[in-house]
C-alpha atoms as a PDB file:
ATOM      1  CA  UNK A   1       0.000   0.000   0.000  1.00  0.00           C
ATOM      2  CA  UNK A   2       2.986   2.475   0.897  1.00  0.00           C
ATOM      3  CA  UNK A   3       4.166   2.350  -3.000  1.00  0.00           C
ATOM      4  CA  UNK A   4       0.653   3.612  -3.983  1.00  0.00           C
ATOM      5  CA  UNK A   5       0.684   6.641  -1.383  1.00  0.00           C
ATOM      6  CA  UNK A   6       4.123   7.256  -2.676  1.00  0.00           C
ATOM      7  CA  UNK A   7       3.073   7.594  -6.199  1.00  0.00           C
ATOM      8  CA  UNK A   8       0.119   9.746  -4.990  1.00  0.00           C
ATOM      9  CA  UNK A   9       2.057  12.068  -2.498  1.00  0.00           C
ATOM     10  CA  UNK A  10       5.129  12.458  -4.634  1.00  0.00           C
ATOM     11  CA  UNK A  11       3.552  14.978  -7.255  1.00  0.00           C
ATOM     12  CA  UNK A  12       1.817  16.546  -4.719  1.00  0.00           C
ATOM     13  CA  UNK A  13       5.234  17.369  -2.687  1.00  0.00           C
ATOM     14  CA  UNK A  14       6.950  18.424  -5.924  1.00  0.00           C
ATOM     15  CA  UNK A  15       4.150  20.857  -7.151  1.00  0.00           C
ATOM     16  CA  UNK A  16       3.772  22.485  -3.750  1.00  0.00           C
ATOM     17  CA  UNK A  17       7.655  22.752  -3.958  1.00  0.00           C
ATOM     18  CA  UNK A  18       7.685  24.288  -7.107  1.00  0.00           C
ATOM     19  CA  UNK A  19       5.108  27.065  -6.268  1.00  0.00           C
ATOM     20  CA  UNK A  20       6.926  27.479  -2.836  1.00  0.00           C
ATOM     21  CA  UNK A  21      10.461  27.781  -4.173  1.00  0.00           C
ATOM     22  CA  UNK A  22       9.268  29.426  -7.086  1.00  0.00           C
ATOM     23  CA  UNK A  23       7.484  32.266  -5.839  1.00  0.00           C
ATOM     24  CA  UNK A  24      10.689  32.928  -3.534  1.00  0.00           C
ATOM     25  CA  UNK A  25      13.368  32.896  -6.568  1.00  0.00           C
ATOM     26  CA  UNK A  26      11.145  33.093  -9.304  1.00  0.00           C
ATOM     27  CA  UNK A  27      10.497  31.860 -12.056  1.00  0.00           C
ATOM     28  CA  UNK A  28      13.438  31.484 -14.762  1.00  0.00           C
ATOM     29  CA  UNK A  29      16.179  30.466 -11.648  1.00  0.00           C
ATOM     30  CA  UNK A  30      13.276  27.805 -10.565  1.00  0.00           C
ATOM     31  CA  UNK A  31      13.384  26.770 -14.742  1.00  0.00           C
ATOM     32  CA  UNK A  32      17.321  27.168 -14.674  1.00  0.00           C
ATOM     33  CA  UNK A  33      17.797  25.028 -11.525  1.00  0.00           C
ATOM     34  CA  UNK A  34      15.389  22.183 -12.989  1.00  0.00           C
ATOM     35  CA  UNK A  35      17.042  21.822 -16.384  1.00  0.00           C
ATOM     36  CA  UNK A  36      20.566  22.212 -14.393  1.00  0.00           C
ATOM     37  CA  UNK A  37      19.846  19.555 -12.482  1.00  0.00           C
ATOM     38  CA  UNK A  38      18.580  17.318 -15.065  1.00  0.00           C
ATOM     39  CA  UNK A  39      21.562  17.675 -17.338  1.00  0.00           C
ATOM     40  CA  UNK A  40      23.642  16.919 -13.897  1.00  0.00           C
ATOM     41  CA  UNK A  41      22.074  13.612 -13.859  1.00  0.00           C
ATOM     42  CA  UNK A  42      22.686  12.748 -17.215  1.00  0.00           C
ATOM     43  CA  UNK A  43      25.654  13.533 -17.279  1.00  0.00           C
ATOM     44  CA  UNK A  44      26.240  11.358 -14.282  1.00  0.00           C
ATOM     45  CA  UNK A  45      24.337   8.148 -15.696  1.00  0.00           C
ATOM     46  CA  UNK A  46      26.647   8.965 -18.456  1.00  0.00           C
ATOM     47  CA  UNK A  47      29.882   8.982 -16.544  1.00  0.00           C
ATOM     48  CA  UNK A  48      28.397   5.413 -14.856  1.00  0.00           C
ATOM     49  CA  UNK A  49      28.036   3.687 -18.194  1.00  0.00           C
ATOM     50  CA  UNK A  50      30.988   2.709 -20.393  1.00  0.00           C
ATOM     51  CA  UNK A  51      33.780   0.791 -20.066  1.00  0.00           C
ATOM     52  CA  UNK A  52      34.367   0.055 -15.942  1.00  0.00           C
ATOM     53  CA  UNK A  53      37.523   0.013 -14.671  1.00  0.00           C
ATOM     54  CA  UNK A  54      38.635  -3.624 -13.874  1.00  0.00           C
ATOM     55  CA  UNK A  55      40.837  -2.487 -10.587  1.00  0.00           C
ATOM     56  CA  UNK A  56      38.016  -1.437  -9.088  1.00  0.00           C
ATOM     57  CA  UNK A  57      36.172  -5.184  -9.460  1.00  0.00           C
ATOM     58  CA  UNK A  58      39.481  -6.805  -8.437  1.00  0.00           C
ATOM     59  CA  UNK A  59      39.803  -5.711  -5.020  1.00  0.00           C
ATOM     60  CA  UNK A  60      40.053  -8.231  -2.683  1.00  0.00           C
ATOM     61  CA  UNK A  61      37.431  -7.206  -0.857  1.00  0.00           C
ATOM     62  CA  UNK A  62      33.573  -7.375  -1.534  1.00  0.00           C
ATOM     63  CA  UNK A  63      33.350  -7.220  -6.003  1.00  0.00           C
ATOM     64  CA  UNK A  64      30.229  -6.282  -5.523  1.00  0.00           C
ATOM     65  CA  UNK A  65      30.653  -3.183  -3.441  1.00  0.00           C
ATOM     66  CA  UNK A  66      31.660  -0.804  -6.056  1.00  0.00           C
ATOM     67  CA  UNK A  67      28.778  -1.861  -8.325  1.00  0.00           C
ATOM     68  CA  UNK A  68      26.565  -1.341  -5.922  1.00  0.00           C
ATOM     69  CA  UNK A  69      27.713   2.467  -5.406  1.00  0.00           C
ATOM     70  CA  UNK A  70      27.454   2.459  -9.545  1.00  0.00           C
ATOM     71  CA  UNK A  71      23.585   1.403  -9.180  1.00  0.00           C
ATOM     72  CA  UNK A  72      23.602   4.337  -6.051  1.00  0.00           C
ATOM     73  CA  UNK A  73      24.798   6.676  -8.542  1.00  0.00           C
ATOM     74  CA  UNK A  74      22.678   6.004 -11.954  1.00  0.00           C
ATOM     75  CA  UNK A  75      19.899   6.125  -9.365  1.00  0.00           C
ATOM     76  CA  UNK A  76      20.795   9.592  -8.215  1.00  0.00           C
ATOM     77  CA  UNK A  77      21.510  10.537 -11.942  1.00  0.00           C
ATOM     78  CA  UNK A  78      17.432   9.234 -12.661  1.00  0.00           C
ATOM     79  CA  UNK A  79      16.736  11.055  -9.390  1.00  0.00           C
ATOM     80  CA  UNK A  80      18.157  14.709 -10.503  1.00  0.00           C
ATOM     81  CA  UNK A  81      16.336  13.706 -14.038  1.00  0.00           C
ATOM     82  CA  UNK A  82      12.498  13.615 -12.932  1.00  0.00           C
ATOM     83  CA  UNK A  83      11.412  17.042 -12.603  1.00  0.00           C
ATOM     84  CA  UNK A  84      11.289  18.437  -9.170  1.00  0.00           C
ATOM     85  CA  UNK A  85      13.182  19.977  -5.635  1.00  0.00           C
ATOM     86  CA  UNK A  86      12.648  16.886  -3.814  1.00  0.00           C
ATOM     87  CA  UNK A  87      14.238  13.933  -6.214  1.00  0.00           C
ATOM     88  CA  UNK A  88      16.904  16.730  -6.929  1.00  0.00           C
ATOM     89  CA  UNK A  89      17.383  16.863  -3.289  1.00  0.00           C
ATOM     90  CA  UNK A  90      17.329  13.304  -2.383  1.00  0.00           C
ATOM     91  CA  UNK A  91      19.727  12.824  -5.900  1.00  0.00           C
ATOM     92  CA  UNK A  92      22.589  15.015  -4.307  1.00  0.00           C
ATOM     93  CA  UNK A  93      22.058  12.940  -1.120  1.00  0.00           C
ATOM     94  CA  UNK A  94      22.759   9.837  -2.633  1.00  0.00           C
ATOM     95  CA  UNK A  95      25.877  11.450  -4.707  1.00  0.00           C
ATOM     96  CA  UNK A  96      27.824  11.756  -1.346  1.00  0.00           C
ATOM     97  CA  UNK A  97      29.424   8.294  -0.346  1.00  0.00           C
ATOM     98  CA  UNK A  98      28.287   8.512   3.349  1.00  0.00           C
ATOM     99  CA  UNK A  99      24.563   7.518   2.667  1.00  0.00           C
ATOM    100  CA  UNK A 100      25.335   5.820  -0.492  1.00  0.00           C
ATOM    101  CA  UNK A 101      27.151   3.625   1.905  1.00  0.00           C
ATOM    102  CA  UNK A 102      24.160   3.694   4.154  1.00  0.00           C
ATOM    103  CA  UNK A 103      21.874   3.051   2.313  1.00  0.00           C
ATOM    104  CA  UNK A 104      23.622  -0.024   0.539  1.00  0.00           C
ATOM    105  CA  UNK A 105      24.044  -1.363   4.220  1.00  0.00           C
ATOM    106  CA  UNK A 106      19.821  -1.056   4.650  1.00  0.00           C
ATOM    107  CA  UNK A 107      19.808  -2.498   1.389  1.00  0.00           C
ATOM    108  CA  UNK A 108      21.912  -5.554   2.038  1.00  0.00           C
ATOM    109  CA  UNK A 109      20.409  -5.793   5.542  1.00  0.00           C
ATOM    110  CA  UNK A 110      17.021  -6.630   4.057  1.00  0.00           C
ATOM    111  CA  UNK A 111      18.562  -8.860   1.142  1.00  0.00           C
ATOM    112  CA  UNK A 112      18.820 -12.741   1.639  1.00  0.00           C
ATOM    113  CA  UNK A 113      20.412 -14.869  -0.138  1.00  0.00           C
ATOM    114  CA  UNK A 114      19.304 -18.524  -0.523  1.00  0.00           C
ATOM    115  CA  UNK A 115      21.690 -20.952  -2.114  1.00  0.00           C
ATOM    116  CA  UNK A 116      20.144 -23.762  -3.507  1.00  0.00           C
ATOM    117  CA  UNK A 117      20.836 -26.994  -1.723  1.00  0.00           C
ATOM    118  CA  UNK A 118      23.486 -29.331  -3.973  1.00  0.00           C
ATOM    119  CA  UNK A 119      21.586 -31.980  -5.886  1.00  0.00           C
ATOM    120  CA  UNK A 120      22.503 -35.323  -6.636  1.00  0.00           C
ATOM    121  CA  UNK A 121      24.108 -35.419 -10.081  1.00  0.00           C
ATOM    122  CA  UNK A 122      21.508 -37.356 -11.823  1.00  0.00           C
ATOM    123  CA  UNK A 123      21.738 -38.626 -15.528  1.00  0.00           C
ATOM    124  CA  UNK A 124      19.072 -39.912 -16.934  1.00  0.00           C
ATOM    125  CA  UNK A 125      19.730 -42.008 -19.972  1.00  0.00           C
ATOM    126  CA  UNK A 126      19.944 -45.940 -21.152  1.00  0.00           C
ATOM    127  CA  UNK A 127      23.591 -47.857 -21.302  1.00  0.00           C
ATOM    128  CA  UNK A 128      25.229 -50.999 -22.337  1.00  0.00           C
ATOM    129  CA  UNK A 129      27.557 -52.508 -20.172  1.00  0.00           C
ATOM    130  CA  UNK A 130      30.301 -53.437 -22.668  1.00  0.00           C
ATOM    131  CA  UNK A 131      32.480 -55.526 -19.965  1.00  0.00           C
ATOM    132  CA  UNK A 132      29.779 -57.645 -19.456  1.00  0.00           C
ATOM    133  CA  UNK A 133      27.869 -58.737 -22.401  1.00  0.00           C
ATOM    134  CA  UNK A 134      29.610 -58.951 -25.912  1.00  0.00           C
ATOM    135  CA  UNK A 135      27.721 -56.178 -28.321  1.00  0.00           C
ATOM    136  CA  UNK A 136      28.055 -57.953 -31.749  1.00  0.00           C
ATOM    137  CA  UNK A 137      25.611 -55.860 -33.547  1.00  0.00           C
ATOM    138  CA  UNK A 138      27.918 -52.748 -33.096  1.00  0.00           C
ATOM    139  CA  UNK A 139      31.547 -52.531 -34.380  1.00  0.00           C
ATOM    140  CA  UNK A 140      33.960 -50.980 -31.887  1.00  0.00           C
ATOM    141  CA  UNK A 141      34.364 -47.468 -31.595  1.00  0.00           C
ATOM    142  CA  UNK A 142      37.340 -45.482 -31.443  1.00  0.00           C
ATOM    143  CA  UNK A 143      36.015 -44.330 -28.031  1.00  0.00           C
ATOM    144  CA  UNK A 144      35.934 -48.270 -26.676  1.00  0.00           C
ATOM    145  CA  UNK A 145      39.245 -50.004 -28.032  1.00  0.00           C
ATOM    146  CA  UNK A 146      42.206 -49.746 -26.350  1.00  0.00           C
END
């Protein structure tokens, strides 16, 4: 049910925003701030994408560590996108490491991992046991002589 309110109260926060912050600065540094923003996050989605560097994946400690402050970033890059004070604001939150690193530790908190149990290695399949019963309507294979 939260996701729903979200979706309902976001818009509402942003346009009350907007006519807040915009009748206090007006209204071309309100449309100059916006479109700022928007090409910041771009621009940092951008810098996200591409070739990675491999050092930073072969550090002995946790690989997946820096691609999970990658995901923090392209998020903050869609965040400063969307139209609107409050994603801008909470997309220069998650641009500084300290809560990037936070929030990837309430992330990983809630995240479990199940391994799958190992299963008996199984073939199904018909055979012929060559040792014991003479096959005369096959000729030998490579794979059988010796």
């Amino acid at each position: 049910m939260w996701p729903f309110a979200l979706l309902i109260a976001l818009p509402l926060i942003e346009i009350s925003l907007f006519v807040t912050i915009g009748s206090a600065i007006g209204l071309g540094a309100t449309l100059l701030i916006i479109l700022a923003t928007a090409m910041g996050g771009m621009a940092l989605i951008r810098a996200q994408g591409g070739t990675s560097r491999m050092r930073e994946f072969q550090t002995k400690g946790d690989p997946l560590s820096p691609l999970a402050h990658k995901a923090m970033l392209v998020a903050a890059g869609i965040l400063l996108i969307l139209p609107g004070f409050l994603t801008d604001t909470l997309g220069l939150l998650l641009m500084l490491p300290p809560v990037r690193k936070l929030v990837i530790r309430r992330i990983a908190a809630k995240v479990r991992i199940k391994r799958p149990r190992p299963a008996e290695a199984a073939i199904d399949g018909e055979f012929i046991d060559l040792e014991s019963e003479k096959v005369t309507h096959r000729p030998p294979s490579a794979w059988t002589r010796h």
